[in-house]
Structures are given as C-alpha cells and as structure tokens.
PDB file of N, CA and C in Angstrom:
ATOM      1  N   UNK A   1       0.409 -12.445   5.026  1.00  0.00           N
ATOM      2  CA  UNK A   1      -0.978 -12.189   4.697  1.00  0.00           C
ATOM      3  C   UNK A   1      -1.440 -10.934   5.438  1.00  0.00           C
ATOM      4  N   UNK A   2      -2.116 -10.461   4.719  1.00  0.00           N
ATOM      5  CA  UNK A   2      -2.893  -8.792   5.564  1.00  0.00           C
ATOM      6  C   UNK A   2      -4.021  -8.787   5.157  1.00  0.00           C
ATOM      7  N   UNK A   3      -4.879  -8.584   6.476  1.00  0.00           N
ATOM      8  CA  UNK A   3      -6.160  -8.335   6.428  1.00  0.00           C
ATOM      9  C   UNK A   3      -6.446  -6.615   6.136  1.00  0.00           C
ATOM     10  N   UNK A   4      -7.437  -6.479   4.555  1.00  0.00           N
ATOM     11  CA  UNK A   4      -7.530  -5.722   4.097  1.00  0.00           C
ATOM     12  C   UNK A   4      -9.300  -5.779   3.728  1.00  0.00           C
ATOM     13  N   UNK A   5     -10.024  -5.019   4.531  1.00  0.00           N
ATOM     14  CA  UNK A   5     -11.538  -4.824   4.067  1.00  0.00           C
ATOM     15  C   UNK A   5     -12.182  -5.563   4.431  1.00  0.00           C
ATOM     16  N   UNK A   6     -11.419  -6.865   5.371  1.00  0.00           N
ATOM     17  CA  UNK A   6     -12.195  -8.188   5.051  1.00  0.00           C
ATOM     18  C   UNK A   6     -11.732  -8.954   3.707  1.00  0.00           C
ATOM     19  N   UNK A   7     -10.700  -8.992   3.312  1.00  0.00           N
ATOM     20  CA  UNK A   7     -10.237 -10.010   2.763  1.00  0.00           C
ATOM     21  C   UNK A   7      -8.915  -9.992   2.962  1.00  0.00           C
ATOM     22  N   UNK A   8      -8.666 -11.645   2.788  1.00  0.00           N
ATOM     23  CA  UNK A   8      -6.969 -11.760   3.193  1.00  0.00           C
ATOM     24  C   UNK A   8      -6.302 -11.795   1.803  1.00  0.00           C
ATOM     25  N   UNK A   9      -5.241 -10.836   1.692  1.00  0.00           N
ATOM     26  CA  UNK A   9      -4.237 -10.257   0.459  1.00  0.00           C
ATOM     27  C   UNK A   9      -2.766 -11.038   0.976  1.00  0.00           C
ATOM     28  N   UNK A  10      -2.334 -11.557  -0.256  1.00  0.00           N
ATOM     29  CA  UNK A  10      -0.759 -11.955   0.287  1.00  0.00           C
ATOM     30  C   UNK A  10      -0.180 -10.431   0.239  1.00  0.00           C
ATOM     31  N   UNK A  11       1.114 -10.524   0.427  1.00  0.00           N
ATOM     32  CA  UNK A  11       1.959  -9.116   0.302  1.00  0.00           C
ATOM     33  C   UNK A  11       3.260  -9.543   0.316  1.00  0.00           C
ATOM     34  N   UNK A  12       4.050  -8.995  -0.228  1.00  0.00           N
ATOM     35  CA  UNK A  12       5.779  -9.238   0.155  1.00  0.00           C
ATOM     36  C   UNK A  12       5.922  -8.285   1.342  1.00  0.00           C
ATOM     37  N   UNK A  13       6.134  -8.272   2.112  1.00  0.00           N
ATOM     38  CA  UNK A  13       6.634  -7.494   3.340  1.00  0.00           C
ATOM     39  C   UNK A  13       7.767  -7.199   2.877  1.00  0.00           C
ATOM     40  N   UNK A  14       7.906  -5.198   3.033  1.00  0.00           N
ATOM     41  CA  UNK A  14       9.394  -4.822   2.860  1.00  0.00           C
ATOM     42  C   UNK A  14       9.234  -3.507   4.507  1.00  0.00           C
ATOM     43  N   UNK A  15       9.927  -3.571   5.309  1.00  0.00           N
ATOM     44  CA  UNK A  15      10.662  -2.918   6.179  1.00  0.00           C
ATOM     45  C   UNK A  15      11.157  -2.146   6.427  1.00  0.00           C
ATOM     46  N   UNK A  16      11.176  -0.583   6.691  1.00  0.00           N
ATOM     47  CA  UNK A  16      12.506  -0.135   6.906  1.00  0.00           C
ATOM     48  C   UNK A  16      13.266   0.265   8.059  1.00  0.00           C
ATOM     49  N   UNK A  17      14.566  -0.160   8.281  1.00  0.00           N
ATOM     50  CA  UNK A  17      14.925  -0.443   9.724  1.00  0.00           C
ATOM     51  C   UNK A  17      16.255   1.233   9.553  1.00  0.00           C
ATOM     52  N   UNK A  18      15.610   1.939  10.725  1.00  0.00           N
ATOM     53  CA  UNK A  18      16.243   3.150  10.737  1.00  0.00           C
ATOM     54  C   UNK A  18      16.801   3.696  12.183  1.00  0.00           C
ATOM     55  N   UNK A  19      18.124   2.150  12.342  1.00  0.00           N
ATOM     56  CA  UNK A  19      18.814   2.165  13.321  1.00  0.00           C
ATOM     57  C   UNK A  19      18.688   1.054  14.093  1.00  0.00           C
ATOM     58  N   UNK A  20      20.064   0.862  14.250  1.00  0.00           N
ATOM     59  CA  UNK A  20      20.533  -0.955  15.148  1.00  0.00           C
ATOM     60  C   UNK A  20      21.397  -0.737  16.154  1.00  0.00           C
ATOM     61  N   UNK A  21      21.236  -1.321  16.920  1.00  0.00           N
ATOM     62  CA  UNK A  21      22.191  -1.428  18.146  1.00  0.00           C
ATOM     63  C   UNK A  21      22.761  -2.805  18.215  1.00  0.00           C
ATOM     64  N   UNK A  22      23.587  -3.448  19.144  1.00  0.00           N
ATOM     65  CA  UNK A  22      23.986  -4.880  18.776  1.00  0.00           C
ATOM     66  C   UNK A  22      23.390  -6.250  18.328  1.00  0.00           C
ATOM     67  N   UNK A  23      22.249  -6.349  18.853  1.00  0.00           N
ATOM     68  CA  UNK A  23      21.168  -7.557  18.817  1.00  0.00           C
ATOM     69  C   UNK A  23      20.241  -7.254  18.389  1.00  0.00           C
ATOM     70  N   UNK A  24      19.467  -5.425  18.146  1.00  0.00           N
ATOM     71  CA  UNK A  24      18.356  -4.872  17.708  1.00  0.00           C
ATOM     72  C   UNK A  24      18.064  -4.386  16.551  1.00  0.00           C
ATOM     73  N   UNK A  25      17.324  -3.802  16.448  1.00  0.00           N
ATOM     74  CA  UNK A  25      17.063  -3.082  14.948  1.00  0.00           C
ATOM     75  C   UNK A  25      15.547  -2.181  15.241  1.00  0.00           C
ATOM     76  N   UNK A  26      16.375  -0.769  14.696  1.00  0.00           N
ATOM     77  CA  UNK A  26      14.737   0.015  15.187  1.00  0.00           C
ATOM     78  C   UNK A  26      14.002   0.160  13.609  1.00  0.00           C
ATOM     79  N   UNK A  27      12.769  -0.075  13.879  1.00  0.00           N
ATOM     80  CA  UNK A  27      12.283  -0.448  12.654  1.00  0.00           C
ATOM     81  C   UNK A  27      10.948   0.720  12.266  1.00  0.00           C
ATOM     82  N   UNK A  28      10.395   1.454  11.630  1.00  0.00           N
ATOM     83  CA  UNK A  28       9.609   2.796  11.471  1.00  0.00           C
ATOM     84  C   UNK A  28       8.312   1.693  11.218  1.00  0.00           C
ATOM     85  N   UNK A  29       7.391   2.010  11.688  1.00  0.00           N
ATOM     86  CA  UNK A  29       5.673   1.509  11.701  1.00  0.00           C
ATOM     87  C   UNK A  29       5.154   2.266  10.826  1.00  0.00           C
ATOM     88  N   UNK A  30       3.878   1.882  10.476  1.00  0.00           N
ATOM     89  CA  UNK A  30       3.236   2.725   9.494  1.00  0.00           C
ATOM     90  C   UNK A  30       2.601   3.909  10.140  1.00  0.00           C
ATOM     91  N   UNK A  31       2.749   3.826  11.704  1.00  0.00           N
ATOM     92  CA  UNK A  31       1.891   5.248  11.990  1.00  0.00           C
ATOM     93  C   UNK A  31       2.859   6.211  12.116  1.00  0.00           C
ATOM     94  N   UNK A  32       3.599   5.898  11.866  1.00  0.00           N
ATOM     95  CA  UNK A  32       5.135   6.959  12.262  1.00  0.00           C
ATOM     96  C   UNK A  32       6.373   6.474  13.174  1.00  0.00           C
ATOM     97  N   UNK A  33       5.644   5.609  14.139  1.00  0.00           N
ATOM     98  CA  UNK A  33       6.224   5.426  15.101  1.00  0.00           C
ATOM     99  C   UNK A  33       7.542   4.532  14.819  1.00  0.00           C
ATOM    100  N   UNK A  34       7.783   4.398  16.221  1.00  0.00           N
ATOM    101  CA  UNK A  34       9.321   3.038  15.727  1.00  0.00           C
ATOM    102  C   UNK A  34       9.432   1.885  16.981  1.00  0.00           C
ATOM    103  N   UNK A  35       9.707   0.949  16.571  1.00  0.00           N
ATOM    104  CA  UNK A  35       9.778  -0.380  17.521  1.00  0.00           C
ATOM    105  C   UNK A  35      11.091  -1.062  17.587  1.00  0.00           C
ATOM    106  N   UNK A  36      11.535  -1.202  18.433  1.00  0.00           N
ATOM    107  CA  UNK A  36      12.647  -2.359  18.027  1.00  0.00           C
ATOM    108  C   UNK A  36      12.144  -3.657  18.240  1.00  0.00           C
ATOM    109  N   UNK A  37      13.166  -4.303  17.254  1.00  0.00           N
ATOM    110  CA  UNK A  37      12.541  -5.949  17.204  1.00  0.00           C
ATOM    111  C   UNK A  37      14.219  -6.363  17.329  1.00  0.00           C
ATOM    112  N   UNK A  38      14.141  -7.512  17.402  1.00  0.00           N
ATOM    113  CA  UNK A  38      15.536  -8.168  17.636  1.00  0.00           C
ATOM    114  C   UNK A  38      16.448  -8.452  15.847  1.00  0.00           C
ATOM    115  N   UNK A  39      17.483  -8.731  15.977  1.00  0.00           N
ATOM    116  CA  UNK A  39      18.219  -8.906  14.941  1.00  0.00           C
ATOM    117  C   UNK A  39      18.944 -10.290  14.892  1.00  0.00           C
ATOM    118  N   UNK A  40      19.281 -10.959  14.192  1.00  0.00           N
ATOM    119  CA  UNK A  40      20.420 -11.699  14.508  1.00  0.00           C
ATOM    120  C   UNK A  40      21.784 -12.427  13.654  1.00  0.00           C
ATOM    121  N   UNK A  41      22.116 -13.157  14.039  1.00  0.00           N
ATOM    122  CA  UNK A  41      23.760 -12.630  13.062  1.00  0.00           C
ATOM    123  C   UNK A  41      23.641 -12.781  11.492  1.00  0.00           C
ATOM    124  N   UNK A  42      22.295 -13.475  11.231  1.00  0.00           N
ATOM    125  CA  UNK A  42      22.308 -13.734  10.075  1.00  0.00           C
ATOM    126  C   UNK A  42      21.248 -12.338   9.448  1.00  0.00           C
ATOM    127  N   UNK A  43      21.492 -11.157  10.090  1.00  0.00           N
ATOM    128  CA  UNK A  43      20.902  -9.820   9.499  1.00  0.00           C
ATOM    129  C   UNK A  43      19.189 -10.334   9.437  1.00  0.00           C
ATOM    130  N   UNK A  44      18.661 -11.102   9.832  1.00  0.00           N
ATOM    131  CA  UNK A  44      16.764 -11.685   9.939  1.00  0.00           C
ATOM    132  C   UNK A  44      16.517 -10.624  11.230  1.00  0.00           C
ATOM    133  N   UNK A  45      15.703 -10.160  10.813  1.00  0.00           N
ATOM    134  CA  UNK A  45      14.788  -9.353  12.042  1.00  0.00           C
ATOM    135  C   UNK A  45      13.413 -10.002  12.325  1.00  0.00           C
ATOM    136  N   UNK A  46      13.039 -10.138  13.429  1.00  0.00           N
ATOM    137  CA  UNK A  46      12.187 -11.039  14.593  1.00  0.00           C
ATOM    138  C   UNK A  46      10.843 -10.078  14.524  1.00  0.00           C
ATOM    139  N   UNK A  47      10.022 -10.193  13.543  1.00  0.00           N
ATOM    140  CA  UNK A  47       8.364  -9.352  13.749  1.00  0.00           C
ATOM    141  C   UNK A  47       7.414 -10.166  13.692  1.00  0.00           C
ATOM    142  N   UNK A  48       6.611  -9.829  14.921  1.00  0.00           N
ATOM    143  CA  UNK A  48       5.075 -10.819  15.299  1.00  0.00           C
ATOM    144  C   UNK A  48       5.538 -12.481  15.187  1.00  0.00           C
ATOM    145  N   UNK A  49       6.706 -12.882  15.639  1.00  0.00           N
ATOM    146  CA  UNK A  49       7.097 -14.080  15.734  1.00  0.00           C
ATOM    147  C   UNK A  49       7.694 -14.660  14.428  1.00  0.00           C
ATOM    148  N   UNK A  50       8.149 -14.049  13.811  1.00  0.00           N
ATOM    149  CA  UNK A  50       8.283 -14.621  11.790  1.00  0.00           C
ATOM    150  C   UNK A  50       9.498 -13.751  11.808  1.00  0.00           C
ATOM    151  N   UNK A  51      10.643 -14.665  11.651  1.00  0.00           N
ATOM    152  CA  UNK A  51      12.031 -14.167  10.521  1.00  0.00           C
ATOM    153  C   UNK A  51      11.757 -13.810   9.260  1.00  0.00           C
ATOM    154  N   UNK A  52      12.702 -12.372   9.362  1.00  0.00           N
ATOM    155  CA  UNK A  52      12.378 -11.952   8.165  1.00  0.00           C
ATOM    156  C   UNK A  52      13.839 -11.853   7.589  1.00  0.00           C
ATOM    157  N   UNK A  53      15.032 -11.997   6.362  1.00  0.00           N
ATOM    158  CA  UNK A  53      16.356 -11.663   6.123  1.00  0.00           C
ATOM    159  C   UNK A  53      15.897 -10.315   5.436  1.00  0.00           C
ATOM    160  N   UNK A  54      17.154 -10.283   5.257  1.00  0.00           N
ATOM    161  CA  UNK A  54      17.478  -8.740   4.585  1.00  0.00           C
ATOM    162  C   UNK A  54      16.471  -8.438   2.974  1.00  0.00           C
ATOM    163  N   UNK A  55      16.560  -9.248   2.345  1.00  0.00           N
ATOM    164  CA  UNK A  55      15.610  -9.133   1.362  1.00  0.00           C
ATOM    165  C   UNK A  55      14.210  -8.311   1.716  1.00  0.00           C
ATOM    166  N   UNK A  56      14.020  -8.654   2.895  1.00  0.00           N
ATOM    167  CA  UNK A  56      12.330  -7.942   3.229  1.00  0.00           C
ATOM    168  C   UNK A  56      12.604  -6.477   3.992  1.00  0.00           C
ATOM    169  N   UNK A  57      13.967  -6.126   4.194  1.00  0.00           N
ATOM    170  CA  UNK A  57      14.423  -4.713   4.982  1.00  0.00           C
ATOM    171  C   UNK A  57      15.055  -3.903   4.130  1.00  0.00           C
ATOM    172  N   UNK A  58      15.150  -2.542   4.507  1.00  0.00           N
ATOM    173  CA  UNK A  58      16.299  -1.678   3.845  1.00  0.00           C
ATOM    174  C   UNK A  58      16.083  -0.657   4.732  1.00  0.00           C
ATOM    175  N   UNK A  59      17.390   0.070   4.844  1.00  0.00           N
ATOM    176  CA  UNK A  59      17.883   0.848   5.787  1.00  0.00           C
ATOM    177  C   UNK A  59      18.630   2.727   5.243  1.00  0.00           C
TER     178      UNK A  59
END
C-alpha cells in the first residue's frame, strides 16, 4: 500500500537491485540513492520488514 495525496493506493512493488554481495542486495531508491537490504537463499529481499521474491526485483 502507498500513501499517495492522502489516499491509500495498492501497488505491485517492482525493485531494482543494482548489485549483491553474499547475503545483500544493493537496491536504487527513488531519490537516486541506494540501500542495501538483506537477501536470502531463496533470492526474497528484506524491505521495511516484508519479503519480497524475485518477481517484485530485476537487476
């Protein structure tokens, strides 16, 4: 869900992760920036507490 204007919008969350290290994944923000979040063996990356699999990333 994303708060937009004052109203809550569903969204599909899509990702793009632009660089991993063993357990991580650096992931590009919308301001430009980049974060790493964790990864794990089953390719799910760890944002604001919510698994996400590969379906919601691309690289």
């Amino acid at each position: 869900m994303v708060d937009a204007d004052g109203k809550t919008v569903a969204h599909e969350w899509r990702f793009y992760l632009c660089g991993f290290n063993a357990d991580s994944a650096t992931i590009l923000c919308h301001d430009k920036t980049t974060e790493q979040v964790p990864i794990d063996a089953d390719n799910r990356i760890l944002i604001d507490g919510q698994w996400f699999s590969s379906l919601h990333w691309d690289h």
